[in-house]
PDB file of N, CA and C in Angstrom:
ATOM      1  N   UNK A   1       0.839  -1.181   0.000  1.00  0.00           N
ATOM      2  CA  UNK A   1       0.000   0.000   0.000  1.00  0.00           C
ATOM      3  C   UNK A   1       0.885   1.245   0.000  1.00  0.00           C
ATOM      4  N   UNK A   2       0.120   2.195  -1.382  1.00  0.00           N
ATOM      5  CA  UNK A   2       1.329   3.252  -1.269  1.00  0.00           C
ATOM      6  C   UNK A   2       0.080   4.515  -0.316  1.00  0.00           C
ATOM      7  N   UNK A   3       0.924   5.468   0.444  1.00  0.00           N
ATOM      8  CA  UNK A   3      -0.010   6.607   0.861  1.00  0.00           C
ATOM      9  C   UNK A   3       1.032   7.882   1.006  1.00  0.00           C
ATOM     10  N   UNK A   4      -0.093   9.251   0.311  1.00  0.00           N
ATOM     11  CA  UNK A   4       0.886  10.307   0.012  1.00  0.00           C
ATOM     12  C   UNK A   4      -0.244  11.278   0.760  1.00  0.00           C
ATOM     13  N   UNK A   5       0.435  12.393   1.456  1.00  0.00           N
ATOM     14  CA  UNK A   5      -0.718  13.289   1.765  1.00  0.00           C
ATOM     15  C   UNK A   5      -0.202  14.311   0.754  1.00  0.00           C
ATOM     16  N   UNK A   6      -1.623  15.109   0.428  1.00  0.00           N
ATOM     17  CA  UNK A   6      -1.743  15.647  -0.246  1.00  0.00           C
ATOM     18  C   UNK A   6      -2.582  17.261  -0.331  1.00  0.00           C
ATOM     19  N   UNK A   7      -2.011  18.543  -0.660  1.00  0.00           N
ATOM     20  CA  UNK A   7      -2.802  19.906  -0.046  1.00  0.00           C
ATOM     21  C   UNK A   7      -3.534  20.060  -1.349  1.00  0.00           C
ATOM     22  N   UNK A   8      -4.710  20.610  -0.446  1.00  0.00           N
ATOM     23  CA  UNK A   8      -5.854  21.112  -1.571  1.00  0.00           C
ATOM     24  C   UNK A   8      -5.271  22.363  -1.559  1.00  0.00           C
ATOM     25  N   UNK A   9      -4.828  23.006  -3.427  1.00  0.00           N
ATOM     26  CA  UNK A   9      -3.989  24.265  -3.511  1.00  0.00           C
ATOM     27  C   UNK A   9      -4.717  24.856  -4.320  1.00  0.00           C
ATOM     28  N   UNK A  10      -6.365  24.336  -4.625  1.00  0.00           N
ATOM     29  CA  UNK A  10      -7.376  25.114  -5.703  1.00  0.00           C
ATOM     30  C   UNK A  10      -7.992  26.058  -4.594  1.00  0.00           C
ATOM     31  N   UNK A  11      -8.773  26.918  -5.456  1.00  0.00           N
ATOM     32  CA  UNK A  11      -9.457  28.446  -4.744  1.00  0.00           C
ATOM     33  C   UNK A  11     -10.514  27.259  -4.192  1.00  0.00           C
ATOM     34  N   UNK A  12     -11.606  26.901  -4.837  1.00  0.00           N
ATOM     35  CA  UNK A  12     -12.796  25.861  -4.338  1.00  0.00           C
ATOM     36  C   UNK A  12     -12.765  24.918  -3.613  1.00  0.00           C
ATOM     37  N   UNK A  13     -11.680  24.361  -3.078  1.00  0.00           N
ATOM     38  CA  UNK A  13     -11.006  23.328  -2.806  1.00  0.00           C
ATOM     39  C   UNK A  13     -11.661  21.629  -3.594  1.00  0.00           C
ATOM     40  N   UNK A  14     -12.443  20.820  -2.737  1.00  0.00           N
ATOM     41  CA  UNK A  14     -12.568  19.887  -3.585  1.00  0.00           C
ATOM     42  C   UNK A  14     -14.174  20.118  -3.883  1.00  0.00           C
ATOM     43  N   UNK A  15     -14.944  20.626  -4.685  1.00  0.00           N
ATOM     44  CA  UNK A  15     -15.823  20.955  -5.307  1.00  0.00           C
ATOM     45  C   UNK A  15     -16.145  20.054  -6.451  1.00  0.00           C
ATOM     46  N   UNK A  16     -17.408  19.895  -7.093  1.00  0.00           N
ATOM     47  CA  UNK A  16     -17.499  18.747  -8.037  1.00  0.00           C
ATOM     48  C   UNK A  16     -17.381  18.866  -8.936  1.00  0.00           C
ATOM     49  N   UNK A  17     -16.731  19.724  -9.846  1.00  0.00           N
ATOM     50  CA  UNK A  17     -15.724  19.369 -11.117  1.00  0.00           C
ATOM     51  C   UNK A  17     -14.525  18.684 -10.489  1.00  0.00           C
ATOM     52  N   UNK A  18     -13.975  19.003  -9.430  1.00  0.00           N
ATOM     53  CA  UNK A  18     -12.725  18.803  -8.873  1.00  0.00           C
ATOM     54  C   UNK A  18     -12.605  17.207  -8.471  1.00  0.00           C
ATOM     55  N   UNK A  19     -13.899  17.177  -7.863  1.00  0.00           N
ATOM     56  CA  UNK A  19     -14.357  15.401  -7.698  1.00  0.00           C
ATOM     57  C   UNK A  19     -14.449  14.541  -8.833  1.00  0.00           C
ATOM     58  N   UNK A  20     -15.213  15.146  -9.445  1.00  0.00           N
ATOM     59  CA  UNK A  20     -15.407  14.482 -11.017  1.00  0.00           C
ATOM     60  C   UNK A  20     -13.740  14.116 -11.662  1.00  0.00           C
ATOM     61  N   UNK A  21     -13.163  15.305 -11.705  1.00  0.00           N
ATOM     62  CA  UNK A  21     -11.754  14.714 -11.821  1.00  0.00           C
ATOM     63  C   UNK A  21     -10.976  13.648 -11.103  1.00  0.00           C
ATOM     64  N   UNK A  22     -11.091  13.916 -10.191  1.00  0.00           N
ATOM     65  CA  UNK A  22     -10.257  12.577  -9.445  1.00  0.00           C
ATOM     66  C   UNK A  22     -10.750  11.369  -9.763  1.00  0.00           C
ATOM     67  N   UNK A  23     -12.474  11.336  -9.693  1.00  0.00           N
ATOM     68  CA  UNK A  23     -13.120   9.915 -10.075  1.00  0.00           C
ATOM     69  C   UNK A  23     -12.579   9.853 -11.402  1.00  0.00           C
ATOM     70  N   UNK A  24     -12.588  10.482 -12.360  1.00  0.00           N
ATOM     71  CA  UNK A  24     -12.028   9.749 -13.822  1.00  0.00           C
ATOM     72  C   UNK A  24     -10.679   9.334 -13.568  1.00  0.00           C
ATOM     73  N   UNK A  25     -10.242  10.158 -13.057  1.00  0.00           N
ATOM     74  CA  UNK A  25      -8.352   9.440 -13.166  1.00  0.00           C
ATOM     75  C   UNK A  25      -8.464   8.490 -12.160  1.00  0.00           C
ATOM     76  N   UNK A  26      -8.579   8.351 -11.301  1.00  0.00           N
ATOM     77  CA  UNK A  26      -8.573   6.497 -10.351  1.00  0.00           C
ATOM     78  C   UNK A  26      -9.580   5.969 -11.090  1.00  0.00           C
ATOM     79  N   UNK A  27     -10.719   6.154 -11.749  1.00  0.00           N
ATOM     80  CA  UNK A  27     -11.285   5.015 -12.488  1.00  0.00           C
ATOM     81  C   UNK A  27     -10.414   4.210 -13.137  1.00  0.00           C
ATOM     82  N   UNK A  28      -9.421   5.244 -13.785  1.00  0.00           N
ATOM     83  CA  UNK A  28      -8.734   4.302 -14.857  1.00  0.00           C
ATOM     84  C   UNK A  28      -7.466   3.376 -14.731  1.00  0.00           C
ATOM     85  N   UNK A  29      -7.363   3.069 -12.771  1.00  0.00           N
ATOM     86  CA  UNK A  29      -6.662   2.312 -12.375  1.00  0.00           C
ATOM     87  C   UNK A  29      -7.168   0.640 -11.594  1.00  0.00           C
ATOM     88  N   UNK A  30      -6.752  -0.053 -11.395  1.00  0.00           N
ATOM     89  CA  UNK A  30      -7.403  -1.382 -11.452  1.00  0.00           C
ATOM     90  C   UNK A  30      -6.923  -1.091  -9.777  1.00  0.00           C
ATOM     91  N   UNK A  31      -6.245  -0.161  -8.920  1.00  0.00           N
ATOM     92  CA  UNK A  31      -6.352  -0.170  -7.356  1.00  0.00           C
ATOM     93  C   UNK A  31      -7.065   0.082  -6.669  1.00  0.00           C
ATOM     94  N   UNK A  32      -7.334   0.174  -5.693  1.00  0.00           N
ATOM     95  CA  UNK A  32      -8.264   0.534  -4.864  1.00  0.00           C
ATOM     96  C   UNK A  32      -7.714   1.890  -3.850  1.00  0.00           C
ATOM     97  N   UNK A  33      -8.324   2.740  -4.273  1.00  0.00           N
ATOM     98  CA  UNK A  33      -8.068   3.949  -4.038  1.00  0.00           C
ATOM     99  C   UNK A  33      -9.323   4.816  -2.683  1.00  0.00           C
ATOM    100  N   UNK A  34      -8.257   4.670  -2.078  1.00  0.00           N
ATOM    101  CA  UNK A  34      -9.062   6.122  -0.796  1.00  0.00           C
ATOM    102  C   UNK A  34      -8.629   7.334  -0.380  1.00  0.00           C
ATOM    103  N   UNK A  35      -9.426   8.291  -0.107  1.00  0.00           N
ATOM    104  CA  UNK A  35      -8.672   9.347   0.290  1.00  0.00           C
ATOM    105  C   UNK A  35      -9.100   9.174   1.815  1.00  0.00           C
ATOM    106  N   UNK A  36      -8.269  10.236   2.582  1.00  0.00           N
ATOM    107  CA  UNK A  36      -8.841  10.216   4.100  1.00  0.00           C
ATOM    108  C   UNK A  36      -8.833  11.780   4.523  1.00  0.00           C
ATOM    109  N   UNK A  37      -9.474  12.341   4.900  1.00  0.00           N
ATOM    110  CA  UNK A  37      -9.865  13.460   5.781  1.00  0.00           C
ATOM    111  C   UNK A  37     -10.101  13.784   7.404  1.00  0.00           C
ATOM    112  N   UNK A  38      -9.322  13.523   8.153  1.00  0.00           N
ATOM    113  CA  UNK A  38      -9.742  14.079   9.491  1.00  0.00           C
ATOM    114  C   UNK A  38     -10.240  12.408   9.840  1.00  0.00           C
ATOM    115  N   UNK A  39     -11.318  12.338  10.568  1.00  0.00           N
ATOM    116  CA  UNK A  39     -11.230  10.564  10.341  1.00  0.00           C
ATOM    117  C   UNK A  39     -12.448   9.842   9.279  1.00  0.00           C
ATOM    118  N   UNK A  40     -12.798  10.795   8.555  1.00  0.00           N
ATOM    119  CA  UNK A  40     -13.290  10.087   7.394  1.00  0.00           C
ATOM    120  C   UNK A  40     -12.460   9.477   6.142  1.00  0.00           C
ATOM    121  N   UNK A  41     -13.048   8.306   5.788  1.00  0.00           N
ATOM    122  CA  UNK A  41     -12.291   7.693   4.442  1.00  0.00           C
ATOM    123  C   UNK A  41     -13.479   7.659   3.365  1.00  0.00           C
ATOM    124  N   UNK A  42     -13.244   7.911   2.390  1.00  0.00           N
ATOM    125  CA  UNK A  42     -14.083   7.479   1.194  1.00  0.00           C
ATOM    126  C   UNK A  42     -13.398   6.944   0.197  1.00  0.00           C
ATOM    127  N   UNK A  43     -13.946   6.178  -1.017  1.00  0.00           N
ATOM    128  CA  UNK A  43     -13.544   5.352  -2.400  1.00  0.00           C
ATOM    129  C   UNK A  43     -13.490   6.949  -3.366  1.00  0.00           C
ATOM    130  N   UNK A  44     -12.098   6.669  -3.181  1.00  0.00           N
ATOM    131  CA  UNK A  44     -11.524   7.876  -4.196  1.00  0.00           C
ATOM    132  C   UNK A  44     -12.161   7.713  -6.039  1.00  0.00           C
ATOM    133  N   UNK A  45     -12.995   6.552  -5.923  1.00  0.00           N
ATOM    134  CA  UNK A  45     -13.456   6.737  -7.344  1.00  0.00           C
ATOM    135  C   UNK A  45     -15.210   6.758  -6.917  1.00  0.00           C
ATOM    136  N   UNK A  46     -15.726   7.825  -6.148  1.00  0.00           N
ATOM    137  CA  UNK A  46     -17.299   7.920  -5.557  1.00  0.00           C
ATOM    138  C   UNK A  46     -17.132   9.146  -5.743  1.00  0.00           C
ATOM    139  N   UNK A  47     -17.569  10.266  -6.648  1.00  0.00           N
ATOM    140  CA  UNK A  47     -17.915  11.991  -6.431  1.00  0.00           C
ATOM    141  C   UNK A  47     -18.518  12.303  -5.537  1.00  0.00           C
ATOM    142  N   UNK A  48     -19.737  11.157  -4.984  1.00  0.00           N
ATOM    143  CA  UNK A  48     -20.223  11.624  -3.733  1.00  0.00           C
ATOM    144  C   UNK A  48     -19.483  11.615  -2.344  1.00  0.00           C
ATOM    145  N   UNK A  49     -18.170  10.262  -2.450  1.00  0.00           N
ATOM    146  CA  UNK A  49     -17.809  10.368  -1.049  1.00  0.00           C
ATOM    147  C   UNK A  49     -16.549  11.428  -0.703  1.00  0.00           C
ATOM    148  N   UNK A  50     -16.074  11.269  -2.068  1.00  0.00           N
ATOM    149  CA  UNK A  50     -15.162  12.494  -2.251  1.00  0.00           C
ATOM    150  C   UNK A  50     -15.843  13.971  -1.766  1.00  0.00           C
ATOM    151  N   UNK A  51     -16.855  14.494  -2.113  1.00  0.00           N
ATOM    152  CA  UNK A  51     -17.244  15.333  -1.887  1.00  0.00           C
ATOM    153  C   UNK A  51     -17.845  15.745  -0.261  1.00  0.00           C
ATOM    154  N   UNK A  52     -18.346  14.240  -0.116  1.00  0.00           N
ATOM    155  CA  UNK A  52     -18.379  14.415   1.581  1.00  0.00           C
ATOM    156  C   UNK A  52     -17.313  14.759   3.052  1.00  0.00           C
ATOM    157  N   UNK A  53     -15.908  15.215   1.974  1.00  0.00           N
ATOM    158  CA  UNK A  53     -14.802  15.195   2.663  1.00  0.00           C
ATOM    159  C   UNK A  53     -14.676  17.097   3.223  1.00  0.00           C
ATOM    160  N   UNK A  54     -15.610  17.187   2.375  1.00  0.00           N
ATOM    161  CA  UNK A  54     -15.760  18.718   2.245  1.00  0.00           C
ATOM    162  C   UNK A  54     -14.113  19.596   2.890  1.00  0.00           C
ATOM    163  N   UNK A  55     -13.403  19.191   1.742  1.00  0.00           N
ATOM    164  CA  UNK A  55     -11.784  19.548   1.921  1.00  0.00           C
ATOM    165  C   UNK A  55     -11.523  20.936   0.976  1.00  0.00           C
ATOM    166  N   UNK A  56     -11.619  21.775   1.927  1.00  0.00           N
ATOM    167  CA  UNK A  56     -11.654  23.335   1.363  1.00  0.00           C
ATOM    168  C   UNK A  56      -9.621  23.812   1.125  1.00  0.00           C
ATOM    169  N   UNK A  57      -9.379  24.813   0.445  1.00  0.00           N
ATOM    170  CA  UNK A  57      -8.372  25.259   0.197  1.00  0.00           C
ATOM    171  C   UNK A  57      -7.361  25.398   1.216  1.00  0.00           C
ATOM    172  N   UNK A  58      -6.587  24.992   1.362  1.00  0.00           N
ATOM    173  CA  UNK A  58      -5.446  24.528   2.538  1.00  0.00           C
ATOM    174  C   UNK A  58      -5.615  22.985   3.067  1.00  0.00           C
ATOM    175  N   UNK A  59      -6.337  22.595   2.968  1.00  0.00           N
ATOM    176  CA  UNK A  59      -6.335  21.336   3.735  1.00  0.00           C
ATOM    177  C   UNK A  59      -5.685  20.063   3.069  1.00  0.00           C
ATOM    178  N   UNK A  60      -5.473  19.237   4.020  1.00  0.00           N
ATOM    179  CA  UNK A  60      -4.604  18.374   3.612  1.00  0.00           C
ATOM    180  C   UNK A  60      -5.689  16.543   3.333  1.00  0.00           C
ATOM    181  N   UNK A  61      -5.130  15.919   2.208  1.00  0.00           N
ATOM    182  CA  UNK A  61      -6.077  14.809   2.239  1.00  0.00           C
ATOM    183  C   UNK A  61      -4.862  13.489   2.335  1.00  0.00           C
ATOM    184  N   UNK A  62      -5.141  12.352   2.571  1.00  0.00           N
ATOM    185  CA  UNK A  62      -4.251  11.073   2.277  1.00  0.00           C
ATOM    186  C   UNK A  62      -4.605  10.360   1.644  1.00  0.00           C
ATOM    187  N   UNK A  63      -3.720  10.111   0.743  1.00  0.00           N
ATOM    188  CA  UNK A  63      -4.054   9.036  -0.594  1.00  0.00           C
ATOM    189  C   UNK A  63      -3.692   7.953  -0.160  1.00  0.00           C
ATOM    190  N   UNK A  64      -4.346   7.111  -0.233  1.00  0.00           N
ATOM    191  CA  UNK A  64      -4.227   5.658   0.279  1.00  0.00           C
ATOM    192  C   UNK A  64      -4.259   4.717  -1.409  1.00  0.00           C
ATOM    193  N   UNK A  65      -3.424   4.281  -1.415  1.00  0.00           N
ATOM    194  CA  UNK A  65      -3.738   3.060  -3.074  1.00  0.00           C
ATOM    195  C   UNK A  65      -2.684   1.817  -2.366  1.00  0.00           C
ATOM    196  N   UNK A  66      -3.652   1.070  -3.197  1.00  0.00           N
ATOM    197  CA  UNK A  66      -3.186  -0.800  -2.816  1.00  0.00           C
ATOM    198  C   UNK A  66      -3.776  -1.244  -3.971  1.00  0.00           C
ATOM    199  N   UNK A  67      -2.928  -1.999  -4.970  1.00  0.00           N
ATOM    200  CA  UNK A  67      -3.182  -2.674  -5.879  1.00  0.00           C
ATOM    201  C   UNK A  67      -2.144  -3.103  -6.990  1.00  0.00           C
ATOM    202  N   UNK A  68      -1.803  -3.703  -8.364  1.00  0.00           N
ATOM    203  CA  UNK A  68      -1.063  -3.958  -8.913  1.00  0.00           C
ATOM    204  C   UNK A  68      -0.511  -2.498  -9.326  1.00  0.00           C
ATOM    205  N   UNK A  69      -1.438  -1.384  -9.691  1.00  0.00           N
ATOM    206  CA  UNK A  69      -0.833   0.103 -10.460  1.00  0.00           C
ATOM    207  C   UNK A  69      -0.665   0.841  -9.454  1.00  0.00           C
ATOM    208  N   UNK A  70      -0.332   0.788  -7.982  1.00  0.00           N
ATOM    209  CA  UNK A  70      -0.466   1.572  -7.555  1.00  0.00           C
ATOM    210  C   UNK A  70       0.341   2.604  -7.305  1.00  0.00           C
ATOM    211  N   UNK A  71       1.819   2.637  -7.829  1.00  0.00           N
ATOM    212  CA  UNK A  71       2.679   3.580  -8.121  1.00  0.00           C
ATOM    213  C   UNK A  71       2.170   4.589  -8.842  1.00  0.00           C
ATOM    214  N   UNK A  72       1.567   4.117 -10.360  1.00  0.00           N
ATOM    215  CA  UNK A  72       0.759   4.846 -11.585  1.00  0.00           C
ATOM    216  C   UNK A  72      -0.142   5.577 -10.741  1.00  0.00           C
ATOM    217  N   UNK A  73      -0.842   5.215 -10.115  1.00  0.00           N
ATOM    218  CA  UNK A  73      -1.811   5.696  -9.300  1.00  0.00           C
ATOM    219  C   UNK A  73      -1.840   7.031  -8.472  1.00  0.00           C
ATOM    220  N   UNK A  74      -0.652   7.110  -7.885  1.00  0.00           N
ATOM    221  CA  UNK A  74      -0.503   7.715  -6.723  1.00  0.00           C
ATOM    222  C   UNK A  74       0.412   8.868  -7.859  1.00  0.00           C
ATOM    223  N   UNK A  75       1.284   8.674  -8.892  1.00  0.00           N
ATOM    224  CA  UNK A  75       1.756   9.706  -9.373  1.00  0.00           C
ATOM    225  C   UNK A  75       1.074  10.726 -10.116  1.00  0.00           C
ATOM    226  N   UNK A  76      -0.459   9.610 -11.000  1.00  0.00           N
ATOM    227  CA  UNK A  76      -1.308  10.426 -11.602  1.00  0.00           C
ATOM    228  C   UNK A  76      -2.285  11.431 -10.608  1.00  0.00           C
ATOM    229  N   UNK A  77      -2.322  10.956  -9.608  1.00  0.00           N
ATOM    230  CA  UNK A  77      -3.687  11.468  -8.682  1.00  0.00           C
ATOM    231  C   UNK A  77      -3.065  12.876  -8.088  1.00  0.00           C
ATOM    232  N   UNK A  78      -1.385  12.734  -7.757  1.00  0.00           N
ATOM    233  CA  UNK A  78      -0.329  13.770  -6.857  1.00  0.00           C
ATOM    234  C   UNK A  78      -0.332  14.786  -8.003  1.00  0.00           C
ATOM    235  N   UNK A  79      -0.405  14.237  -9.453  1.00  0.00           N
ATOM    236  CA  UNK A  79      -0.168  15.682 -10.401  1.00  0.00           C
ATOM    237  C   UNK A  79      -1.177  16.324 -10.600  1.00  0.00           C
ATOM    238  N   UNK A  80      -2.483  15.497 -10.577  1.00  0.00           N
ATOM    239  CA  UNK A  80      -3.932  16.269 -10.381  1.00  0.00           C
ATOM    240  C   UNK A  80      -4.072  17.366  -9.407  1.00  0.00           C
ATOM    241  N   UNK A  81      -3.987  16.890  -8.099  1.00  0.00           N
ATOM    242  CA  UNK A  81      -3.513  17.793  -7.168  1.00  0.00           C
ATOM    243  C   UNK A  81      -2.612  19.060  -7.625  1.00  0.00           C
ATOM    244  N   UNK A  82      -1.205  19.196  -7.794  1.00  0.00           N
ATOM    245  CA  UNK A  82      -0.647  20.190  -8.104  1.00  0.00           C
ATOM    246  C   UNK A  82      -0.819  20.957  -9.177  1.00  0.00           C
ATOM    247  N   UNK A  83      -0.960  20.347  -9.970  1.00  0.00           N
ATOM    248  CA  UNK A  83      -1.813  21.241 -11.517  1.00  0.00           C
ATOM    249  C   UNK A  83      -3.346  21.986 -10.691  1.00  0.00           C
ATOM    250  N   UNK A  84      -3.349  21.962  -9.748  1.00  0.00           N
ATOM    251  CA  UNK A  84      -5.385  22.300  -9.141  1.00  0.00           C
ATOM    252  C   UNK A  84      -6.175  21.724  -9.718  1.00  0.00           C
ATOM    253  N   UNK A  85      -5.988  20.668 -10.208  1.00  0.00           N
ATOM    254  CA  UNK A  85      -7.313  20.450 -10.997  1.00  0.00           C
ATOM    255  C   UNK A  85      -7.613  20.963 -11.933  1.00  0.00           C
ATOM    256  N   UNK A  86      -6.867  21.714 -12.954  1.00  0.00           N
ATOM    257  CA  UNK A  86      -6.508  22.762 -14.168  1.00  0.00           C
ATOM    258  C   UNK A  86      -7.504  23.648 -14.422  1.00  0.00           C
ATOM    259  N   UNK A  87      -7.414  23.997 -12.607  1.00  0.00           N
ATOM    260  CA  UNK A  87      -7.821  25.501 -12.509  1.00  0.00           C
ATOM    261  C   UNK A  87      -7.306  26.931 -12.570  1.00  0.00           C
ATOM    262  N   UNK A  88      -8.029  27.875 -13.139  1.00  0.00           N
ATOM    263  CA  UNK A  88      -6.785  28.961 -13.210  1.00  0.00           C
ATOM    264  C   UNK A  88      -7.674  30.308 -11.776  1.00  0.00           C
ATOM    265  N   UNK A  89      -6.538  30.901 -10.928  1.00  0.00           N
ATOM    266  CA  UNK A  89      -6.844  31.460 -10.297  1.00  0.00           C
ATOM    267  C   UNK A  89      -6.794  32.716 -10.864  1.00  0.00           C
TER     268      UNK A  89
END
C-alpha cells in the first residue's frame, strides 16, 4: 500500500468538477483507491464520497492506493492535485 498526503492548492477546494476529476483518473486504475480526511475515508473513485470530505483550500487529504498500479496511481492522482485540478486562479 502506497499513501501520500496531499494539499488542496485550488481556490474551491474539492468541489465537483474537482471530484469528477479525481473519479475519472482512479477510475482508470485497477487499485483501490481512498482518500482520508480528518477521520473520514471514502472510495476515491465515488464523487459523492469524495465530496463528503468537504476539503476546502489549505487542507490536507491522504491518498491511500493498494493494488497492482499503484505507483501509476498515486503519481497520476499527486499531479492532479498540483496542476489544481486545471484551474486557473
Amino acid at each position: 500500500m502506497k499513501k501520500k498526503e496531499l494539499l488542496i492548492e485550488n481556490k474551491l477546494g474539492l468541489h465537483a468538477r474537482a471530484a469528477a476529476q479525481i473519479v475519472k483518473s482512479a477510475s482508470g486504475y485497477s487499485s483501490k483507491i481512498i482518500l482520508v480526511k480528518d477521520d473520514l475515508e471514502v472510495d476515491g473513485k465515488s464523487i459523492m464520497g469524495i465530496m463528503m470530505l468537504a476539503a476546502a483550500k489549505g487542507s490536507t487529504v491522504t491518498l491511500q492506493v493498494q493494488g497492482e498500479d499503484e505507483e501509476q496511481a498515486v503519481a497520476g492522482l499527486e499531479r492532479l492535485f498540483k496542476e489544481k485540478f486545471g484551474e486557473k486562479e
